[in-house]
Protein backbone atom coordinates (compact mmCIF):
# COMPACT_ATOMS: atom_id res chain seq x y z
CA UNK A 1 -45.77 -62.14 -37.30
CA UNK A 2 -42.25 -61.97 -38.88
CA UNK A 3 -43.82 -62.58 -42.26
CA UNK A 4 -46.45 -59.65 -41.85
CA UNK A 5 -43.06 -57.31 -40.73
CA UNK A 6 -41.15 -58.94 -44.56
CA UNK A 7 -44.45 -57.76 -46.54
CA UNK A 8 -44.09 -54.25 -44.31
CA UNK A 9 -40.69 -53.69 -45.60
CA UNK A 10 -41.43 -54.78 -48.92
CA UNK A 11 -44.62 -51.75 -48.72
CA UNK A 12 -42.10 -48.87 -47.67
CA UNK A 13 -39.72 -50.20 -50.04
CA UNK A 14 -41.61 -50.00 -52.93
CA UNK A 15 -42.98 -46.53 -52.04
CA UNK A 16 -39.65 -45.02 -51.24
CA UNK A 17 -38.12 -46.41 -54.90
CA UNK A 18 -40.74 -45.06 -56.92
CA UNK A 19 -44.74 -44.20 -57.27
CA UNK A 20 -44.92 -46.70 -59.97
CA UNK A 21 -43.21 -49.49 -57.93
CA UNK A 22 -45.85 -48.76 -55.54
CA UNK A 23 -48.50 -49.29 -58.41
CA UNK A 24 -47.62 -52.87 -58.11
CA UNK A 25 -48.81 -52.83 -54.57
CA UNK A 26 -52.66 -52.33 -56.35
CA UNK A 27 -53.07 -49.49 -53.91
CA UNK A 28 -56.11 -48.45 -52.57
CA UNK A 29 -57.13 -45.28 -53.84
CA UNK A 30 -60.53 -44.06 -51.73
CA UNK A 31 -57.80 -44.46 -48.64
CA UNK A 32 -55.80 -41.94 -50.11
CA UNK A 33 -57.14 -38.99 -48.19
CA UNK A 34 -54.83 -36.41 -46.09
CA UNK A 35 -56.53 -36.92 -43.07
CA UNK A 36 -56.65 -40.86 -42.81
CA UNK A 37 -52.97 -40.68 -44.10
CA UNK A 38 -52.53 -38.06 -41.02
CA UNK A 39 -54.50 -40.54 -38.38
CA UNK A 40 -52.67 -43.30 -39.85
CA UNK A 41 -49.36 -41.05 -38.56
CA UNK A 42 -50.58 -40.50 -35.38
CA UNK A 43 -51.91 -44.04 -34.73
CA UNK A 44 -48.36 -45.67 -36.24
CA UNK A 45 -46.40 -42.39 -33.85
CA UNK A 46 -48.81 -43.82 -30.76
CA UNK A 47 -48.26 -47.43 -31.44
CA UNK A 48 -44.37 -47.41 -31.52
CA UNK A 49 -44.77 -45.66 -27.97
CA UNK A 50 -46.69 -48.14 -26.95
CA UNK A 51 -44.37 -50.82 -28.01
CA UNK A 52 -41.13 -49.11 -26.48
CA UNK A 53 -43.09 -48.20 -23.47
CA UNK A 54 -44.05 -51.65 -23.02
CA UNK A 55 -40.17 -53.46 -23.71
CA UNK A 56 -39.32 -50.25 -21.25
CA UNK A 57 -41.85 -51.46 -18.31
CA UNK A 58 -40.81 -55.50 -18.69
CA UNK A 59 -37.13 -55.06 -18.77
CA UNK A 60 -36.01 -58.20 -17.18
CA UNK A 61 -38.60 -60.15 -16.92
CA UNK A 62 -39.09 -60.13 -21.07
CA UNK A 63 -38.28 -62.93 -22.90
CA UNK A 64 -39.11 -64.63 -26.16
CA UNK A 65 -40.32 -68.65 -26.17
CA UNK A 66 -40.85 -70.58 -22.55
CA UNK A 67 -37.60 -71.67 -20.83
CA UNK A 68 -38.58 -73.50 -17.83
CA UNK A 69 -35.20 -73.05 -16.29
CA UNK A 70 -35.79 -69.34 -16.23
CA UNK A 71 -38.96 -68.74 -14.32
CA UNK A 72 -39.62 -64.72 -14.33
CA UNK A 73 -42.96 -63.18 -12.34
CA UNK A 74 -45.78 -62.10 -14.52
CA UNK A 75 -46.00 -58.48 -14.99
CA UNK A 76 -49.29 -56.41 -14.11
CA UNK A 77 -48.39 -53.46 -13.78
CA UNK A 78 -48.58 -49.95 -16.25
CA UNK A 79 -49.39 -50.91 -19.78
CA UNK A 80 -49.61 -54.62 -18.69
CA UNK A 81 -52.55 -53.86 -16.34
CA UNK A 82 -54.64 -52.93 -20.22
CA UNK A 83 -53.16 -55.71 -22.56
CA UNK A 84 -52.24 -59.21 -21.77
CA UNK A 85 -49.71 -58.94 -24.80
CA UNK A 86 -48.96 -55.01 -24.89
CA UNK A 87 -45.98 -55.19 -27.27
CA UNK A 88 -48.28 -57.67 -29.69
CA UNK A 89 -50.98 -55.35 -29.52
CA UNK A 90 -48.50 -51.71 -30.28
CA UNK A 91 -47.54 -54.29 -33.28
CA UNK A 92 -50.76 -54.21 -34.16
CA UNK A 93 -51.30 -50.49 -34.06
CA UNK A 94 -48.24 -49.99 -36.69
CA UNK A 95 -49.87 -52.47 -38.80
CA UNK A 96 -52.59 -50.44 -38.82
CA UNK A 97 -51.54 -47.03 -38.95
CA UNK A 98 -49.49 -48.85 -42.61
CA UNK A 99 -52.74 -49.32 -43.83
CA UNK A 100 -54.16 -46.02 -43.02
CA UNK A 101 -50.69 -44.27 -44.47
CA UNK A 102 -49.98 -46.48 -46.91
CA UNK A 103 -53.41 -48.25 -48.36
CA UNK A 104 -52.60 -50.96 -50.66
CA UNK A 105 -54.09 -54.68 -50.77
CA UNK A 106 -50.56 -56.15 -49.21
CA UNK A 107 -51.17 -53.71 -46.23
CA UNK A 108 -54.52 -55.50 -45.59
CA UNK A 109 -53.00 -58.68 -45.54
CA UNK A 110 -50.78 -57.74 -42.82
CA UNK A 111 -53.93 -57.44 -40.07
CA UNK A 112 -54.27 -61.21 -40.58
């Protein structure tokens, strides 16, 4: 996942520094309509919600790796109850809503 978030950077980058930088991103130009780059807002706007939401609703019990000296309780409550892995999945929904603002072939390879 890290690697997907380097090749994110590298996207904005690029289209921040210049239009022609972004050329070298072999962008996608039948994406390149207002209102997919406007749902692609909304969806990356929702997603980062999501993904706050869900780091809000954990608090403790969030952790990164298995340490079985620190046992916590599984969470199943509020966004939990929907996703299994709600922060993964408001990850997704950014990477996403990059490709829908953003189309080039690097933001495809990010879904992987």
């Amino acid at each position: 996942m890290s690697f997907a978030w380097g090749i994110c950077v590298v996207i904005v980058g690029f289209h921040s520094f210049s239009d022609q930088a972004y050329n070298f991103l072999i962008p996608i130009s039948w994406l390149n309509i207002a209102w997919v780059t406007i749902t692609g807002i909304g969806i990356l706007t929702l997603s980062l919600c999501w993904v706050f939401i869900s780091q809000a609703q954990m608090g403790n019990v969030m952790r990164v790796g298995i340490d079985p000296d620190k046992l916590t309780n599984l969470v199943q409550t509020g966004v939990s109850a929907h996703s299994r892995n709600p922060i993964f999945l408001g990850m997704l929904g950014l990477l996403l809503g990059l490709l829908l603002t953003l189309p080039n072939a690097f933001s495809i390879f990010d879904l992987d």
